[in-house]
Each structure stands twice: as C-alpha cells, then as structure tokens.
C-alpha atoms as a PDB file:
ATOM      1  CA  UNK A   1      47.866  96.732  79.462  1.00  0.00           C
ATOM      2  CA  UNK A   2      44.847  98.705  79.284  1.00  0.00           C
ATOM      3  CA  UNK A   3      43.611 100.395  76.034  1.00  0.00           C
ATOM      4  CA  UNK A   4      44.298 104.274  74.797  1.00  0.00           C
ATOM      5  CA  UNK A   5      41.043 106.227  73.875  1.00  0.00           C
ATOM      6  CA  UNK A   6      41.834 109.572  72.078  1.00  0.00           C
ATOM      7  CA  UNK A   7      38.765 111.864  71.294  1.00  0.00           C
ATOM      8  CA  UNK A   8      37.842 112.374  67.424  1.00  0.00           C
ATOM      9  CA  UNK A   9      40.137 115.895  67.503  1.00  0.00           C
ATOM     10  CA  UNK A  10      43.076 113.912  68.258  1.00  0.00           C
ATOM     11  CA  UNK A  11      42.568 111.290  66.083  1.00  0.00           C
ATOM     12  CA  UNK A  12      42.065 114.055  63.347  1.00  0.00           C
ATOM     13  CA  UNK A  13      45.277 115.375  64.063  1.00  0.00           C
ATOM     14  CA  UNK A  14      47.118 112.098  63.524  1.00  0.00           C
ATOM     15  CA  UNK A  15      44.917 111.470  60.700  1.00  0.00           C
ATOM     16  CA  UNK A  16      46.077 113.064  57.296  1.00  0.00           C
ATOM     17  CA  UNK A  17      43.569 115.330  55.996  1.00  0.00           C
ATOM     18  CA  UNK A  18      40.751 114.317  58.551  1.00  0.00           C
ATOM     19  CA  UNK A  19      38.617 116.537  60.174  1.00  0.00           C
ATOM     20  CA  UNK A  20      37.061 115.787  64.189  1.00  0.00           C
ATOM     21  CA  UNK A  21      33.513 115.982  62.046  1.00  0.00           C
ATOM     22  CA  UNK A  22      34.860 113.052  59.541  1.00  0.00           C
ATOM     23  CA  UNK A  23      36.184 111.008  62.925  1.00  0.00           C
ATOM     24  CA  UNK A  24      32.577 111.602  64.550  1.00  0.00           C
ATOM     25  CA  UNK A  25      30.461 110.246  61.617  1.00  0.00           C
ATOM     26  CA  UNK A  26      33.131 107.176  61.191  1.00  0.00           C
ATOM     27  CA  UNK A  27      32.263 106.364  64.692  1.00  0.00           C
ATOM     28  CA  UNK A  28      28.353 106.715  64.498  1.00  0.00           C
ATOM     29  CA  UNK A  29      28.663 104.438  61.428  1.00  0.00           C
ATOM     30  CA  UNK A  30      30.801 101.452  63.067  1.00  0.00           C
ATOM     31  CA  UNK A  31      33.749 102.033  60.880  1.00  0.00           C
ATOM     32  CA  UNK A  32      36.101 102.720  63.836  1.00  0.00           C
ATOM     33  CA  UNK A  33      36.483  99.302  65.638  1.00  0.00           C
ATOM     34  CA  UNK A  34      35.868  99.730  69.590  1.00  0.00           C
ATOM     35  CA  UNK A  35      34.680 103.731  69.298  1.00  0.00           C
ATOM     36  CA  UNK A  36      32.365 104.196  72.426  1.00  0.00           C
ATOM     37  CA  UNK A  37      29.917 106.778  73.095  1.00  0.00           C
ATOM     38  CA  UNK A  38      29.318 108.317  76.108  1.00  0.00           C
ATOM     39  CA  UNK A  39      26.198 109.170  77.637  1.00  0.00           C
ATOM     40  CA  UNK A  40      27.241 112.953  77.089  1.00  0.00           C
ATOM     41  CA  UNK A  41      27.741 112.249  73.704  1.00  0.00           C
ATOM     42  CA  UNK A  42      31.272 112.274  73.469  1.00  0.00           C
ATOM     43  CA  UNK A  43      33.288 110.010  71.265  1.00  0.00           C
ATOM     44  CA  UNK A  44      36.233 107.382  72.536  1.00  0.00           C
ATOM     45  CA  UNK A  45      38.208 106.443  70.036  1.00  0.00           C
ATOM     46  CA  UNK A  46      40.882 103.297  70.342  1.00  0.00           C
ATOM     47  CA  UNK A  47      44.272 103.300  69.766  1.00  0.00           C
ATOM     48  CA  UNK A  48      43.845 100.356  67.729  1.00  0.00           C
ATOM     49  CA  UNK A  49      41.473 101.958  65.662  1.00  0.00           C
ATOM     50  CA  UNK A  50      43.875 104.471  64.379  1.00  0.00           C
ATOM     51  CA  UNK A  51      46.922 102.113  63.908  1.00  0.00           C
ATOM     52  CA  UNK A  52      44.506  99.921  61.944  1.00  0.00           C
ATOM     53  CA  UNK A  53      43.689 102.953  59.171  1.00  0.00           C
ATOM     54  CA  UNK A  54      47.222 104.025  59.319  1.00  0.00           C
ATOM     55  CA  UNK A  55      48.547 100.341  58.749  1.00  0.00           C
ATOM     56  CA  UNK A  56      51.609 101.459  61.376  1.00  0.00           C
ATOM     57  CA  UNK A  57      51.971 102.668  64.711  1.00  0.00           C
ATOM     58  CA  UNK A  58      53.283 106.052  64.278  1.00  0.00           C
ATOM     59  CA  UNK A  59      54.452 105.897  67.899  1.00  0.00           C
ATOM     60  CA  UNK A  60      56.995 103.459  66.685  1.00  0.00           C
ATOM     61  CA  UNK A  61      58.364 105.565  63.596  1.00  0.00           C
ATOM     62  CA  UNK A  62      58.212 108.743  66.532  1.00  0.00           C
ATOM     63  CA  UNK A  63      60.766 106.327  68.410  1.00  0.00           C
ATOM     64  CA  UNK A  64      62.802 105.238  65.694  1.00  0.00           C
ATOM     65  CA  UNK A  65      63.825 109.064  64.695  1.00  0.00           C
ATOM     66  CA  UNK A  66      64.682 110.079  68.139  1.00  0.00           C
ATOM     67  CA  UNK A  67      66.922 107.654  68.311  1.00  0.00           C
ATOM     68  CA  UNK A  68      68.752 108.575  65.280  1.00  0.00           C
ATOM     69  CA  UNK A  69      69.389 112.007  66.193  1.00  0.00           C
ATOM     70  CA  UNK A  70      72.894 113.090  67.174  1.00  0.00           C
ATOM     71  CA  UNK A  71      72.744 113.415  71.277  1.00  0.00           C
ATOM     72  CA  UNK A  72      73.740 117.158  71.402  1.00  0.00           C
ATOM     73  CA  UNK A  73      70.865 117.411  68.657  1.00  0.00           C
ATOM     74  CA  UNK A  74      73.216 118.940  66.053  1.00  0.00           C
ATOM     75  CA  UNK A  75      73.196 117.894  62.656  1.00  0.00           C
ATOM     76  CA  UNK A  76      76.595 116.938  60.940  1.00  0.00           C
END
C-alpha cells in the first residue's frame, strides 16, 4: 500500500473551517506528521496526517452512508 499525499487546498476542504494558508504554515511548523516539501515549494500532505486531526477516516463514514441508501436512491 503506498501512501495518499493531498496538497494543503484539499486538505482545507476536508478540514472544517481551514484555510490552504492555515494547512501551509502547519506544515512549515512540523505539526502535520510526514508533510514534504518539494523543491518547487509545494506542499504534500499525508493521508494520515488528516485522519490523525480528524480522529476518523471520513472515507469510512463516506462508505457507510452509501450503503444505507435505498438502491433506486429514493427516500421512503
């Protein structure tokens, strides 16, 4: 399995009330475990890193409500 980088506007988006800027400076500081720069200057953010603020993958509760929808997608 090989890890998931997301840039520091995705990770905003998943992020309640985060901004890209908040993600960047988070990153320069060490407080994302496993961030990377690039030599351009880009930010790599983990997977990891964002389940481990969130305390959940949200991949998993994405999963769980699919399943629970009615197959024609029509609520009763």
């Amino acid at each position: 399995m090989h890890a998931e980088f997301l840039s520091p506007p995705e990770v905003a988006r998943i992020l309640p009330s985060t901004t890209a800027l908040s993600v960047r400076r988070w990153a320069a500081s060490g407080r994302l475990p496993g961030a990377i720069q690039l030599p351009n200057g880009r930010w790599q953010i983990p997977w990891s890193a964002v389940v481990e603020i969130l305390g959940f993958d949200p991949r998993d509760s994405a999963a769980g409500e699919s399943e629970s929808e009615d197959p024609d997608g029509q609520q009763e």
